[in-house]
Protein backbone atom coordinates (compact mmCIF):
# COMPACT_ATOMS: atom_id res chain seq x y z
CA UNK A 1 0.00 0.00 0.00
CA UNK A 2 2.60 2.71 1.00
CA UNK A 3 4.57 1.62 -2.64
CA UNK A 4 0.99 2.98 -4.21
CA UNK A 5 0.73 5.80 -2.39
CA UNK A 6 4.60 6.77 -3.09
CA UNK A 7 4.06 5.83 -6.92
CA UNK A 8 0.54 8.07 -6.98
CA UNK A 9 2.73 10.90 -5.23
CA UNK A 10 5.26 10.69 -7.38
CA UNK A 11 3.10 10.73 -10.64
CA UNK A 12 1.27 13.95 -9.10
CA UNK A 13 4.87 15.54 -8.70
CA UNK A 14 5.85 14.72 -12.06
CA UNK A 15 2.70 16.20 -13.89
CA UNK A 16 3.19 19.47 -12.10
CA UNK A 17 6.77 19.88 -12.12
CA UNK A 18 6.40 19.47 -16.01
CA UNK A 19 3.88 22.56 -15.74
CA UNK A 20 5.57 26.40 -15.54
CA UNK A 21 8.15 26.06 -12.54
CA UNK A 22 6.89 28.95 -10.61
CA UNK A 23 3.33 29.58 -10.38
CA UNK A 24 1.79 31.99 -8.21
CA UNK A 25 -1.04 30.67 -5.22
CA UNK A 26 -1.96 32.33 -2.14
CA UNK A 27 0.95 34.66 -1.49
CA UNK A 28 3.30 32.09 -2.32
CA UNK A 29 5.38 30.76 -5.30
CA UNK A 30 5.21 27.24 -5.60
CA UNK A 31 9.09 26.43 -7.08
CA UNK A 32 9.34 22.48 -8.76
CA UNK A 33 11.95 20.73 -9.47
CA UNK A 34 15.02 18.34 -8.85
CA UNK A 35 17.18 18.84 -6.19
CA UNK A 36 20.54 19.76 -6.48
CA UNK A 37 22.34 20.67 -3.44
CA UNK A 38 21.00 19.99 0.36
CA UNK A 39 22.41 21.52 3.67
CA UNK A 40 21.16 22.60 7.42
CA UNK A 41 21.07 26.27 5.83
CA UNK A 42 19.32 25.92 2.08
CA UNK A 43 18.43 23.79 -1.19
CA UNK A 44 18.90 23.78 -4.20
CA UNK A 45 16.31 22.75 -7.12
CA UNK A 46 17.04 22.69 -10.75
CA UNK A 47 13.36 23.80 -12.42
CA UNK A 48 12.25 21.72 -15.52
CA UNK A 49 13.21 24.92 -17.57
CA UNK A 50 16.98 24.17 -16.41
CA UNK A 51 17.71 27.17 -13.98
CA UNK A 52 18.36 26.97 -10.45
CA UNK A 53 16.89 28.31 -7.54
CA UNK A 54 18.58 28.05 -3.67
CA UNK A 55 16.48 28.69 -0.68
CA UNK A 56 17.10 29.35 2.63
CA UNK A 57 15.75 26.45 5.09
CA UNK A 58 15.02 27.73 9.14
CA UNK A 59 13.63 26.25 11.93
CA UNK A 60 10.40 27.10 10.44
CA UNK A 61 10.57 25.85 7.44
CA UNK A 62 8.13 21.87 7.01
CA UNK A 63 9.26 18.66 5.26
CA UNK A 64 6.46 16.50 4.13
CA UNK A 65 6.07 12.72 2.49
CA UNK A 66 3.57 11.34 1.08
CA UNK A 67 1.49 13.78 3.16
CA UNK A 68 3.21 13.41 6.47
CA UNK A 69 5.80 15.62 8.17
CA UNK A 70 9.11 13.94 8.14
CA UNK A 71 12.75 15.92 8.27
CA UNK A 72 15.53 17.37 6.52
CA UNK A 73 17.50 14.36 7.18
CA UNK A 74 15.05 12.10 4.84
CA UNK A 75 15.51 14.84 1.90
CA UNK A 76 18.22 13.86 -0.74
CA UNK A 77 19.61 15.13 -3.95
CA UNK A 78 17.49 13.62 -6.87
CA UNK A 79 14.37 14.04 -5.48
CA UNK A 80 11.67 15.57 -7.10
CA UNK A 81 10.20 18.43 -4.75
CA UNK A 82 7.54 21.37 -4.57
CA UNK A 83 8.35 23.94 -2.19
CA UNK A 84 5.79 26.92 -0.52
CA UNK A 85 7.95 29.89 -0.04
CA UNK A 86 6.72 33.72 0.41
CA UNK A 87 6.69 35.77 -2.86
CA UNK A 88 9.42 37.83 -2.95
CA UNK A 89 11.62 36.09 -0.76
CA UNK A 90 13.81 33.06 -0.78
CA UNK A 91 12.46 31.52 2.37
CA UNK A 92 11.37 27.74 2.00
CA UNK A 93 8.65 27.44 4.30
CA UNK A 94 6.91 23.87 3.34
CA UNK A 95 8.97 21.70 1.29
CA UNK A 96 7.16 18.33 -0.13
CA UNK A 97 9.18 15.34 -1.02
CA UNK A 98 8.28 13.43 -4.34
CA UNK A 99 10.16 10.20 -5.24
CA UNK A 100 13.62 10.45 -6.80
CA UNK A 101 13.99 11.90 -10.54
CA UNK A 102 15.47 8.80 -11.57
CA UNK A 103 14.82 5.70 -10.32
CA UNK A 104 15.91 2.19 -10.76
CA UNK A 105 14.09 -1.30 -10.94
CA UNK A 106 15.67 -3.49 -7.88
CA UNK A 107 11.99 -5.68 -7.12
């Protein structure tokens, strides 16, 4: 059950992030992508139209999975991600966790 749910997630993720890679909702900019670099202090996602974007991560800032709050720790470069963050800022404030970009068969 939790491989569907991952697999459903990750097809969700992968519609949108092949959609405009900022779009505008609520006061926020929703930026999609692959990510590049991860530290404590900010990530980096490549967008589908090839730039990069960093953002700052704080205290404040939410990791979710598969619609549950996990932490930075389980966020790694390849993944496929949509982050919340404030427009006209570079703060991440919820960052949600697709499945990996590429992935390979080992079932």
């Amino acid at each position: 059950m939790n491989r569907l749910i991952t697999l459903a997630l990750a097809l969700i993720v992968a519609v949108f992030a092949g959609r405009a890679p900022l779009l505008a909702h609520g006061g926020n900019e929703h930026v999609r992508g692959v990510v590049t670099q991860v530290s404590a202090q900010s990530i980096t996602v490549q967008t589908t139209g090839k730039a990069t974007r960093t953002l700052t991560l704080s205290q404040k800032t939410v990791f979710k999975q598969a619609g549950k709050e996990v932490h930075l720790a389980d966020l790694k470069v390849g993944d496929r991600v949509v982050i919340d963050v404030p427009e006209k800022t570079n703060d991440a404030t919820l960052v949600q966790i697709g499945a990996a970009a590429t992935t390979t068969a080992h079932e």
